[in-house]
ModelCIF file with pLDDT and N, C-alpha, C, O atoms, coordinates in Angstrom:
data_MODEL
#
_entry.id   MODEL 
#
_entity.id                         1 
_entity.type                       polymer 
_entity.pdbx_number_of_molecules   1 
#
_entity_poly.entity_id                      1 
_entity_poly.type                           'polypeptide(L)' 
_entity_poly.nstd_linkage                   no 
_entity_poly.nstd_monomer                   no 
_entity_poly.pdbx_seq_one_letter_code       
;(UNK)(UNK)(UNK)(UNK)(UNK)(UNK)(UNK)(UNK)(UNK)(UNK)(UNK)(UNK)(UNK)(UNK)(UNK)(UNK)
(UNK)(UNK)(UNK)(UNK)(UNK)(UNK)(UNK)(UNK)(UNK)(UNK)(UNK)(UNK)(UNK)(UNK)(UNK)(UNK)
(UNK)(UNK)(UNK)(UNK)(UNK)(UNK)(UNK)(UNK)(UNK)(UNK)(UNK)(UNK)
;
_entity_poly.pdbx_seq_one_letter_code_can   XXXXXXXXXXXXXXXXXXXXXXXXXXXXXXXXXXXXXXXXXXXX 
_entity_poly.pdbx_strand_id                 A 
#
loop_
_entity_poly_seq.entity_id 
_entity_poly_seq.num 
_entity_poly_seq.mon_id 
_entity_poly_seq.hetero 
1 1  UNK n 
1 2  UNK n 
1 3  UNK n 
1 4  UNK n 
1 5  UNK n 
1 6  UNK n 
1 7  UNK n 
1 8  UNK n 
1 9  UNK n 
1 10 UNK n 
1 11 UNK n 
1 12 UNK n 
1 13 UNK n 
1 14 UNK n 
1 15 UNK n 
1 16 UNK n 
1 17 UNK n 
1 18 UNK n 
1 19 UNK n 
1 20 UNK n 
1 21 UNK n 
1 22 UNK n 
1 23 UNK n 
1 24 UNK n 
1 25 UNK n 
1 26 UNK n 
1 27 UNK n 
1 28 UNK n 
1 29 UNK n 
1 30 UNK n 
1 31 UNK n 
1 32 UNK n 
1 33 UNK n 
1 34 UNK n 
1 35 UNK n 
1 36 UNK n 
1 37 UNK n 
1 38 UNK n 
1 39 UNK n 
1 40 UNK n 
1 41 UNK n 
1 42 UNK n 
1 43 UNK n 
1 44 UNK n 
#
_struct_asym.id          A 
_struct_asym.entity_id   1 
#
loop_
_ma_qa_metric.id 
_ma_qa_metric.mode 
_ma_qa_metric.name 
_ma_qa_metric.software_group_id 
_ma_qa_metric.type 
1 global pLDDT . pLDDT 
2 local  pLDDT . pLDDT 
#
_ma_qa_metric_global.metric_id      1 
_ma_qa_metric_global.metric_value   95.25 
_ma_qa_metric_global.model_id       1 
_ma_qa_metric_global.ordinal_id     1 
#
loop_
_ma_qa_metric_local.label_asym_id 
_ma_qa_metric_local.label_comp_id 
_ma_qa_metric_local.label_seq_id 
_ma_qa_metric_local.metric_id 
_ma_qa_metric_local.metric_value 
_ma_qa_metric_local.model_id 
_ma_qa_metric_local.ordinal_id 
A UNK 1  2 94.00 1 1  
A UNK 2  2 95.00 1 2  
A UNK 3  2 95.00 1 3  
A UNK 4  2 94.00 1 4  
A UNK 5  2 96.00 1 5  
A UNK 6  2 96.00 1 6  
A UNK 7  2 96.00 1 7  
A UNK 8  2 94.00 1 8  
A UNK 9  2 95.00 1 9  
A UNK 10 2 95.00 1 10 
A UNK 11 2 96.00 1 11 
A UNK 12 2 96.00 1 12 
A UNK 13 2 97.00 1 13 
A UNK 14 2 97.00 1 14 
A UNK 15 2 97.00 1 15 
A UNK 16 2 98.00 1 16 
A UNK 17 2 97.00 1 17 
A UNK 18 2 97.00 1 18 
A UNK 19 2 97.00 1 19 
A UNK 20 2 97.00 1 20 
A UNK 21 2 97.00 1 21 
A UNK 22 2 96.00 1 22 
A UNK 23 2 97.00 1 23 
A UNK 24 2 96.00 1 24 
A UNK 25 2 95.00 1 25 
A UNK 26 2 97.00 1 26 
A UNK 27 2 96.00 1 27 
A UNK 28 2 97.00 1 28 
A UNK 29 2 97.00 1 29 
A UNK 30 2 98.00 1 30 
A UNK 31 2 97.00 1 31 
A UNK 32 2 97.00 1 32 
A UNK 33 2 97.00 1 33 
A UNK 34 2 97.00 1 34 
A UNK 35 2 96.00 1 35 
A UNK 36 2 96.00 1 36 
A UNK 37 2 95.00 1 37 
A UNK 38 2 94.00 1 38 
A UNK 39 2 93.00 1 39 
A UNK 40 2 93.00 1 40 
A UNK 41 2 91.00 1 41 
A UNK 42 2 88.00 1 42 
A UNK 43 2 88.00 1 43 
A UNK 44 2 84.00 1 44 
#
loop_
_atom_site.group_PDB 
_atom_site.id 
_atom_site.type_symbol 
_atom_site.label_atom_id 
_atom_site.label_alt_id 
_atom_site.label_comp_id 
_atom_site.label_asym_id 
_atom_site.label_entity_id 
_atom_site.label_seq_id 
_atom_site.pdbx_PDB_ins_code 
_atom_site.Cartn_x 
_atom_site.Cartn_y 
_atom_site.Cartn_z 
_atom_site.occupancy 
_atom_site.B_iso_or_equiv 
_atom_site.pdbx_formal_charge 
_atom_site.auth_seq_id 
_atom_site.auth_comp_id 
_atom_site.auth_asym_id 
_atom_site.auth_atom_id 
_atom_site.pdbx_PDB_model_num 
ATOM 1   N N  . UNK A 1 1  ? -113.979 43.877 93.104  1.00 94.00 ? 1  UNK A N  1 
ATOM 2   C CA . UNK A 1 1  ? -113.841 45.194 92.459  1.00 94.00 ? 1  UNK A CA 1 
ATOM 3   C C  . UNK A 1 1  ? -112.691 45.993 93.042  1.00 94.00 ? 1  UNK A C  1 
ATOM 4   O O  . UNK A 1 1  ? -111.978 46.576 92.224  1.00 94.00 ? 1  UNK A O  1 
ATOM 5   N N  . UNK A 1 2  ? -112.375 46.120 94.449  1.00 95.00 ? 2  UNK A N  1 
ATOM 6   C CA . UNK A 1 2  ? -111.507 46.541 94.910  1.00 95.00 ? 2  UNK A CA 1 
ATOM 7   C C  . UNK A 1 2  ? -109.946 45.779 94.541  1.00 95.00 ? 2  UNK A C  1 
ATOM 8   O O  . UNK A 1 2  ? -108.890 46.397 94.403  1.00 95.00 ? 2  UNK A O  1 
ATOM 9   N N  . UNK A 1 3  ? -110.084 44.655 94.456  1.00 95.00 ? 3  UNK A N  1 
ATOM 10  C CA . UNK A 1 3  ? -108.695 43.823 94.117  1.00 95.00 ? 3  UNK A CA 1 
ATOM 11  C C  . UNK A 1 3  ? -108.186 44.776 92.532  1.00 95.00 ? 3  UNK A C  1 
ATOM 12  O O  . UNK A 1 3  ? -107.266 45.578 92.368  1.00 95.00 ? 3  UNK A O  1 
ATOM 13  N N  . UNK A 1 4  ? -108.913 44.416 91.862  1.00 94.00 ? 4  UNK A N  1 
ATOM 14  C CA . UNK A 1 4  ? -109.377 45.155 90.197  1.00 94.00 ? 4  UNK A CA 1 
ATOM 15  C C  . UNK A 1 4  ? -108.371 46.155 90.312  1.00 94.00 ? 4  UNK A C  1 
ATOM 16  O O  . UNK A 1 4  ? -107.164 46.228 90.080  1.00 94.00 ? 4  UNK A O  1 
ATOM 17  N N  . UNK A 1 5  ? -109.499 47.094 90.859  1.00 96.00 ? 5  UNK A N  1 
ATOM 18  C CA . UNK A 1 5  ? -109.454 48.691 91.011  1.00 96.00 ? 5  UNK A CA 1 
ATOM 19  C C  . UNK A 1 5  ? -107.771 48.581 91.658  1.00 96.00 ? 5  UNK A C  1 
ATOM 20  O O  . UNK A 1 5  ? -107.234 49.175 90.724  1.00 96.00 ? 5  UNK A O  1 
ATOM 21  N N  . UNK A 1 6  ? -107.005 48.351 92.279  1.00 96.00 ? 6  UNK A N  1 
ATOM 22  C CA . UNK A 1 6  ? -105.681 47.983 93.079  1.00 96.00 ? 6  UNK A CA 1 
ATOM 23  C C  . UNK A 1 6  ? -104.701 47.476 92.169  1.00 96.00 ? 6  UNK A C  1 
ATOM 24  O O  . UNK A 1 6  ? -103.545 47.857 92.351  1.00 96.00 ? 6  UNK A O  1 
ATOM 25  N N  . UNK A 1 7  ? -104.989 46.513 91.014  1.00 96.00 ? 7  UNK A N  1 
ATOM 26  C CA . UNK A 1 7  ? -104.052 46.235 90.556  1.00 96.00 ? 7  UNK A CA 1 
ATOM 27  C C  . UNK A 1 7  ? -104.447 46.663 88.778  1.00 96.00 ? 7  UNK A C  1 
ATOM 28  O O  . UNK A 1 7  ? -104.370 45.997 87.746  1.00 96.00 ? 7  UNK A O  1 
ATOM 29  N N  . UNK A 1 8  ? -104.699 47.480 88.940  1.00 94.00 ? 8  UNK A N  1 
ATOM 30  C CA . UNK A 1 8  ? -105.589 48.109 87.300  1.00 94.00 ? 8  UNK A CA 1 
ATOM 31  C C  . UNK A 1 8  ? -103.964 49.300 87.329  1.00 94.00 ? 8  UNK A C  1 
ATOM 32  O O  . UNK A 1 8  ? -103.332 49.393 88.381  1.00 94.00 ? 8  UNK A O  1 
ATOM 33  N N  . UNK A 1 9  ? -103.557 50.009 86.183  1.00 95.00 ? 9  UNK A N  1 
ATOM 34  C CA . UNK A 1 9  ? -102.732 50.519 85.666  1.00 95.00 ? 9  UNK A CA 1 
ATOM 35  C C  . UNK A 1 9  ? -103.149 51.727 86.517  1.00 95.00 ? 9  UNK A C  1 
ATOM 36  O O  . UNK A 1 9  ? -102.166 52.003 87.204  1.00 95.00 ? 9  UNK A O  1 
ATOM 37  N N  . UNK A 1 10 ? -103.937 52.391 86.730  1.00 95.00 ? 10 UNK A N  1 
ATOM 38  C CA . UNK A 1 10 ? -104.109 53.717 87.805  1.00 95.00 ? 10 UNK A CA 1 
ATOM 39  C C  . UNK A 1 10 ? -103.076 53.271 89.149  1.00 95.00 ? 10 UNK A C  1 
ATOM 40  O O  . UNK A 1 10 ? -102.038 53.907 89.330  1.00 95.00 ? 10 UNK A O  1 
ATOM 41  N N  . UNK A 1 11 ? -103.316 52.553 89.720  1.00 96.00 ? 11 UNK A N  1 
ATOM 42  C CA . UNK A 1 11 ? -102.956 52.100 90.808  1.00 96.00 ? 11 UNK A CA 1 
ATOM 43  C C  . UNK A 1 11 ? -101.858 51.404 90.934  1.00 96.00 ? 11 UNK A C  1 
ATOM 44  O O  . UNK A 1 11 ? -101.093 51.714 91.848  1.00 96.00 ? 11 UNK A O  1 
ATOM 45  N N  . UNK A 1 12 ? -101.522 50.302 90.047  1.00 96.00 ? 12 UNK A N  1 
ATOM 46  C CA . UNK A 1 12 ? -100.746 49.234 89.625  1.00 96.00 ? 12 UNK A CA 1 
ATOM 47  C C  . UNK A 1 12 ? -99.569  48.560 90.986  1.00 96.00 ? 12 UNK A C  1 
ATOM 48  O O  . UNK A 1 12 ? -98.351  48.483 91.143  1.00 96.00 ? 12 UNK A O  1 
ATOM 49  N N  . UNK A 1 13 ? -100.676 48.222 91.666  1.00 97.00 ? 13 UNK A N  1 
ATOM 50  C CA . UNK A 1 13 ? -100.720 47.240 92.974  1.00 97.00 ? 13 UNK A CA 1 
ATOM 51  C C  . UNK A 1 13 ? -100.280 45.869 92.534  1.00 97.00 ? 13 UNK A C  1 
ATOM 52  O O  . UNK A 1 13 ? -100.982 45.479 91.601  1.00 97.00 ? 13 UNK A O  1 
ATOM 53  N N  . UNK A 1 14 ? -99.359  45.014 92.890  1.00 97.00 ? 14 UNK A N  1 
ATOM 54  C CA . UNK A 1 14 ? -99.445  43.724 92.271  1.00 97.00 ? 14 UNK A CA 1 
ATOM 55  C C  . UNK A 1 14 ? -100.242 42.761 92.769  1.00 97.00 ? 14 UNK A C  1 
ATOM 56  O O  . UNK A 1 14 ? -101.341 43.286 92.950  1.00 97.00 ? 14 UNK A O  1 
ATOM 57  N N  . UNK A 1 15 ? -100.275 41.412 93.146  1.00 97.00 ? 15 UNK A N  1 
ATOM 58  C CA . UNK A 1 15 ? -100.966 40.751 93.765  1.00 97.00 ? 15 UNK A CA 1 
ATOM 59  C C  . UNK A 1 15 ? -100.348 40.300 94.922  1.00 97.00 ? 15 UNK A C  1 
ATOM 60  O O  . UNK A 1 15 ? -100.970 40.174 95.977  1.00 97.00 ? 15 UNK A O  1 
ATOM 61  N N  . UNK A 1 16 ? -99.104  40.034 94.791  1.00 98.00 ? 16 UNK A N  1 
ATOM 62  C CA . UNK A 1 16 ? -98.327  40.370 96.194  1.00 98.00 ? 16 UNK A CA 1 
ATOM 63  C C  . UNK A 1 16 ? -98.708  41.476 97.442  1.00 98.00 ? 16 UNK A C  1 
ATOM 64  O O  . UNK A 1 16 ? -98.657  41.574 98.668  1.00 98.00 ? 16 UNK A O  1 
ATOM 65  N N  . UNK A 1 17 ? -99.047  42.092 96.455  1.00 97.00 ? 17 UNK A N  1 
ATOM 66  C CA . UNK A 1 17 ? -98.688  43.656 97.321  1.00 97.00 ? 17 UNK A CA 1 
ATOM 67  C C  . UNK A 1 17 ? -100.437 43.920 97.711  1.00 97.00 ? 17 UNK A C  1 
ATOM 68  O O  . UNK A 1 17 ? -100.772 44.571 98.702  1.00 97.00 ? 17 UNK A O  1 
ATOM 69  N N  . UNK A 1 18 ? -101.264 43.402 96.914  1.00 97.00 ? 18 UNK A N  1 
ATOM 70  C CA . UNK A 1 18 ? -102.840 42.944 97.784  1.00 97.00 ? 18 UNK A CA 1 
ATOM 71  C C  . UNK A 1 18 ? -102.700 42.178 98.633  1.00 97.00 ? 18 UNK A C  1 
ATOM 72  O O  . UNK A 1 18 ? -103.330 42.354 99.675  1.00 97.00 ? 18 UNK A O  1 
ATOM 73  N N  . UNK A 1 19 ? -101.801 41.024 98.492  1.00 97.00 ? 19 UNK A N  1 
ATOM 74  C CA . UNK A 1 19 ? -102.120 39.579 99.648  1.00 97.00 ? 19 UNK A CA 1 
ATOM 75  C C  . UNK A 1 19 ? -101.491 40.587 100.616 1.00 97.00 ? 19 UNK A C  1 
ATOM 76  O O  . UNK A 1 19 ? -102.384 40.957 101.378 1.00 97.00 ? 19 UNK A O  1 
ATOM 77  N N  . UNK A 1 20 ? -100.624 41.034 100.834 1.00 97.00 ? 20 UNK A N  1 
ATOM 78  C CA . UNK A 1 20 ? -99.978  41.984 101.891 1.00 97.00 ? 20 UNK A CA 1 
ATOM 79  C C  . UNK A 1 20 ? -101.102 42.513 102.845 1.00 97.00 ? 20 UNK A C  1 
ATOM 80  O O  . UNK A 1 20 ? -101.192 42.237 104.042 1.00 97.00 ? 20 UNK A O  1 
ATOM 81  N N  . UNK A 1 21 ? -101.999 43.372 102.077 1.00 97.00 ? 21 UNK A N  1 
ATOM 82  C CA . UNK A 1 21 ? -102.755 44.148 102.512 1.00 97.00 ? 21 UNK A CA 1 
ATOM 83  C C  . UNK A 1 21 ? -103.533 43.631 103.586 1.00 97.00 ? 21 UNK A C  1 
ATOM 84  O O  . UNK A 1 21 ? -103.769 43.969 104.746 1.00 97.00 ? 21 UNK A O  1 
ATOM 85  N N  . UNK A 1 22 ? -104.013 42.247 102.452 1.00 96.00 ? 22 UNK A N  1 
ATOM 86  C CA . UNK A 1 22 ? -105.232 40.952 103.417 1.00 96.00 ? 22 UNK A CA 1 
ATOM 87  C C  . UNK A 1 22 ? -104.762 40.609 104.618 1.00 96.00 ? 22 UNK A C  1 
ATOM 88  O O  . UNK A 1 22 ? -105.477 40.655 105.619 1.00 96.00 ? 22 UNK A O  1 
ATOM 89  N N  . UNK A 1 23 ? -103.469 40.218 104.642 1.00 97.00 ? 23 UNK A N  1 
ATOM 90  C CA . UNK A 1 23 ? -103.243 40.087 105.833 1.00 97.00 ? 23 UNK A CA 1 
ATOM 91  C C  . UNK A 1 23 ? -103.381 40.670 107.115 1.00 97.00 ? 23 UNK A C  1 
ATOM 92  O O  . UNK A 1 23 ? -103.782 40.240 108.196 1.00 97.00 ? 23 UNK A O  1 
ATOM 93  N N  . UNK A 1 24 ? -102.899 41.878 106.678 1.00 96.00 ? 24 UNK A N  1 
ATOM 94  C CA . UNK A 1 24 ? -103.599 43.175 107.566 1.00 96.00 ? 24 UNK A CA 1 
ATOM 95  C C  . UNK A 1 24 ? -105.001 42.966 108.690 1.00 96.00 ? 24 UNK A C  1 
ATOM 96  O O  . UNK A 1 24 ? -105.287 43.235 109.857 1.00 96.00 ? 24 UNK A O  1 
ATOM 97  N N  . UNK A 1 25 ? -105.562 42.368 107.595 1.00 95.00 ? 25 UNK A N  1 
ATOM 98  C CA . UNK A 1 25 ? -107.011 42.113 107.242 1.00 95.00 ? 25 UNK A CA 1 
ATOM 99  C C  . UNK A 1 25 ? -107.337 40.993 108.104 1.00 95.00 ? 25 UNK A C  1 
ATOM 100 O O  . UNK A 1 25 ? -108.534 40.951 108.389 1.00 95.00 ? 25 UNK A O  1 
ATOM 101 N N  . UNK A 1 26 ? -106.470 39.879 108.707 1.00 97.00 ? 26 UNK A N  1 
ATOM 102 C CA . UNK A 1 26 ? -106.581 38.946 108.817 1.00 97.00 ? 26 UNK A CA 1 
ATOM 103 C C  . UNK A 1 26 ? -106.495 37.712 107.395 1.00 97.00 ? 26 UNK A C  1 
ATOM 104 O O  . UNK A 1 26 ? -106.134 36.543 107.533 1.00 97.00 ? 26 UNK A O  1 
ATOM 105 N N  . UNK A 1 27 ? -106.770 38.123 106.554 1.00 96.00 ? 27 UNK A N  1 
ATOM 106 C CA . UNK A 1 27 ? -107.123 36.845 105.329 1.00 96.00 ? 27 UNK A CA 1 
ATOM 107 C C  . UNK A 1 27 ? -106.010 36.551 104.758 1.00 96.00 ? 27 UNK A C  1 
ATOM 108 O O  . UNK A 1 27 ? -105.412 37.487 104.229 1.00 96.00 ? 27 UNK A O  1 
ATOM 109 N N  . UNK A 1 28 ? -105.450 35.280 104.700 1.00 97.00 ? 28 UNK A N  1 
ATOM 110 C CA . UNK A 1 28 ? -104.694 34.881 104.282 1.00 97.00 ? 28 UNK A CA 1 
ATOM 111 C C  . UNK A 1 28 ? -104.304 34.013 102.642 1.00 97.00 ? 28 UNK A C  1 
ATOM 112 O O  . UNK A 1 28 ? -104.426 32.798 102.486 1.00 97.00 ? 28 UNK A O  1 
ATOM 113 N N  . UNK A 1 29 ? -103.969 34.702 101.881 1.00 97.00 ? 29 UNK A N  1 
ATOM 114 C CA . UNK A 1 29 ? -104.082 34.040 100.654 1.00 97.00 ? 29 UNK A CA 1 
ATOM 115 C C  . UNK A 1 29 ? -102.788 35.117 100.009 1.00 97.00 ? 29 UNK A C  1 
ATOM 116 O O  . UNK A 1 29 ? -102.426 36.280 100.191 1.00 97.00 ? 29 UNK A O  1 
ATOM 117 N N  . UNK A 1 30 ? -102.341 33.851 99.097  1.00 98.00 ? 30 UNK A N  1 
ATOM 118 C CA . UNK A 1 30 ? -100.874 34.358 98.330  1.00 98.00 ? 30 UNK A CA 1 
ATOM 119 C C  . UNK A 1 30 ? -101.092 35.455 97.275  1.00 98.00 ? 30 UNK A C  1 
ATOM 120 O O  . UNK A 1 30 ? -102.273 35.777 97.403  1.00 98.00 ? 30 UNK A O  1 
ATOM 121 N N  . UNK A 1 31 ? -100.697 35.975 96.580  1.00 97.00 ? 31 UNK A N  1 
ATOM 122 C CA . UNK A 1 31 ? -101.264 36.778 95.769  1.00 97.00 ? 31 UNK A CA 1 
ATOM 123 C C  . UNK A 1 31 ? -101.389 35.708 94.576  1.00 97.00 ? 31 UNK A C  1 
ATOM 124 O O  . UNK A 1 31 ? -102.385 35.990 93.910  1.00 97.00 ? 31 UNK A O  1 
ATOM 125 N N  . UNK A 1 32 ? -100.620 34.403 94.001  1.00 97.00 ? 32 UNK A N  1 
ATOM 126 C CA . UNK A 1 32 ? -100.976 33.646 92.978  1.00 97.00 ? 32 UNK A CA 1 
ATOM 127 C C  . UNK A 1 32 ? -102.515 32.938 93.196  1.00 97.00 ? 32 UNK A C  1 
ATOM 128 O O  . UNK A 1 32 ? -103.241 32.609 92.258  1.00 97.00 ? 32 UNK A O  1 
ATOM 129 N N  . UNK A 1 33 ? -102.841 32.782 94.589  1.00 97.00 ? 33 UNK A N  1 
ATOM 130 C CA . UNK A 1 33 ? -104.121 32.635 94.825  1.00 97.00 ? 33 UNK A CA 1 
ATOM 131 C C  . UNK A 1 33 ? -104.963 33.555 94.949  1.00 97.00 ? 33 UNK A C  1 
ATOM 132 O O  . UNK A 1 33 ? -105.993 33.270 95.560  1.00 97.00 ? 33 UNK A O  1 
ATOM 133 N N  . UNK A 1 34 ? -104.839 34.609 94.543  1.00 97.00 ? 34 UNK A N  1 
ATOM 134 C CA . UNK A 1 34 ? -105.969 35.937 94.529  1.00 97.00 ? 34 UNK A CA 1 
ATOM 135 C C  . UNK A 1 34 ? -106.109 35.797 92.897  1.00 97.00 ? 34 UNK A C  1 
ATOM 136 O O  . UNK A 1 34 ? -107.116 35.226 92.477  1.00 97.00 ? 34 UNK A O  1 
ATOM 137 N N  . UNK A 1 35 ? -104.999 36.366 91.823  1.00 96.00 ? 35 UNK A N  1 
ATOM 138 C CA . UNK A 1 35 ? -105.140 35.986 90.676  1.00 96.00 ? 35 UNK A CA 1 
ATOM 139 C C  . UNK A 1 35 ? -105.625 34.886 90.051  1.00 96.00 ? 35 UNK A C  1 
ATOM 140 O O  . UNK A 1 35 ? -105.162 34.966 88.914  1.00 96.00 ? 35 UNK A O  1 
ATOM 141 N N  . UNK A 1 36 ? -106.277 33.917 90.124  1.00 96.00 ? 36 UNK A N  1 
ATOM 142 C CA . UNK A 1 36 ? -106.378 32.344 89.904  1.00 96.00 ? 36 UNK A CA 1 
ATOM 143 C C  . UNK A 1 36 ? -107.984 32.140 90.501  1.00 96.00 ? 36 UNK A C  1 
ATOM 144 O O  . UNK A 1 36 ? -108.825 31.454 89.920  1.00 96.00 ? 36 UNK A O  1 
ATOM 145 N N  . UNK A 1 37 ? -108.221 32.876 91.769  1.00 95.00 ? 37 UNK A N  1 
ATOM 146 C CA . UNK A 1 37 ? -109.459 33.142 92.247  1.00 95.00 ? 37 UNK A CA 1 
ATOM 147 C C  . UNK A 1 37 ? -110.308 34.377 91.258  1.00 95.00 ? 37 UNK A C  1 
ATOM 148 O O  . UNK A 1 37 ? -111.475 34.343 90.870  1.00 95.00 ? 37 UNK A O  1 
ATOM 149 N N  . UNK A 1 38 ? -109.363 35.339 91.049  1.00 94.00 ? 38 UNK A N  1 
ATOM 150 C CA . UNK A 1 38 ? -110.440 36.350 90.370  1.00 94.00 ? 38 UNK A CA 1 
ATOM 151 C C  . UNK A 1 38 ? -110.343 36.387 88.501  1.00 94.00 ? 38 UNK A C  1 
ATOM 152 O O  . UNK A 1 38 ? -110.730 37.208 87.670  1.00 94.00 ? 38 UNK A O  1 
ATOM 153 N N  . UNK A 1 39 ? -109.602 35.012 88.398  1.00 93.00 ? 39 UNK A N  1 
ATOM 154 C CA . UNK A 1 39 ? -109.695 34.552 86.620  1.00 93.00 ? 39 UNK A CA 1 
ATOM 155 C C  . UNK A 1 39 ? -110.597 33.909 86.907  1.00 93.00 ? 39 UNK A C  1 
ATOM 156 O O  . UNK A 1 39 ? -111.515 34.549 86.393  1.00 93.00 ? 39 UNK A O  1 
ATOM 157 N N  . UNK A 1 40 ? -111.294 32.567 87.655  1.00 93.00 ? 40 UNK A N  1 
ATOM 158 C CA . UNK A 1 40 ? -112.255 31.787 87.718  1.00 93.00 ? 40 UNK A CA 1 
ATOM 159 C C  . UNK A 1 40 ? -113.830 32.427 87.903  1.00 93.00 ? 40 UNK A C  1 
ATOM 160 O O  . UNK A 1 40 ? -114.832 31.798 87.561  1.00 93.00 ? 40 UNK A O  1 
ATOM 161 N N  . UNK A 1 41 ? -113.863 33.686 88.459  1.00 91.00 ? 41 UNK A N  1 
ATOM 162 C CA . UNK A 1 41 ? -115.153 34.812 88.908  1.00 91.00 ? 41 UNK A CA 1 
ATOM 163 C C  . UNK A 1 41 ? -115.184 35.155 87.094  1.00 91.00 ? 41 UNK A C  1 
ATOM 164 O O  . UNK A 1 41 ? -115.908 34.825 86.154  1.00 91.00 ? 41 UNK A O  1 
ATOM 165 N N  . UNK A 1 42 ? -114.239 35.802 87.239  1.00 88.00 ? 42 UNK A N  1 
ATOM 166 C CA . UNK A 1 42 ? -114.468 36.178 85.589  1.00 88.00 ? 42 UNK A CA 1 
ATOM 167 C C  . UNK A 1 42 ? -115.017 35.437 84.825  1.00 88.00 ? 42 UNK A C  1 
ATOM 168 O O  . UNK A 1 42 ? -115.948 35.642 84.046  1.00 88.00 ? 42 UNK A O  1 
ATOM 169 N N  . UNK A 1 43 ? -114.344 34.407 85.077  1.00 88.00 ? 43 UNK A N  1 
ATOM 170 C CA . UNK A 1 43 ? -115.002 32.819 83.565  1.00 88.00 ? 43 UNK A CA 1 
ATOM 171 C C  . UNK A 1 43 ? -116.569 32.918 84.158  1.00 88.00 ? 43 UNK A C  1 
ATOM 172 O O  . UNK A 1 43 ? -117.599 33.324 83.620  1.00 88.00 ? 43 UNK A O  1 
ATOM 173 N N  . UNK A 1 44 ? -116.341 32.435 85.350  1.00 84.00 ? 44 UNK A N  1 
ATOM 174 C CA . UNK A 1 44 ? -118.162 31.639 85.488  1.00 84.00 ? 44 UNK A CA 1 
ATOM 175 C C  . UNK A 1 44 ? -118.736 32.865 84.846  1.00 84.00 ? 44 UNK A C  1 
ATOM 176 O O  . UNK A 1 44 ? -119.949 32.950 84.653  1.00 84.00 ? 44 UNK A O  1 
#
């Protein structure tokens, strides 16, 4: 929800610019692997 909410037109965060964040975070993932992860949540 937070990824969403970040790259939704209010905000308009890319997915780059989330994976950025993660890192921060410790978590490591590209932003083409955040997008690709949160199309597959959606489907199931």
């Amino acid at each position: 929800r937070y990824i969403d909410k970040l790259t939704s037109d209010k905000y308009g965060y890319t997915y780059d610019e989330v994976s950025e964040m993660l890192k921060g975070l410790g978590i490591q993932l590209s932003g083409s692997r955040i997008k690709y992860l949160l199309g597959e949540l959606k489907k199931n």
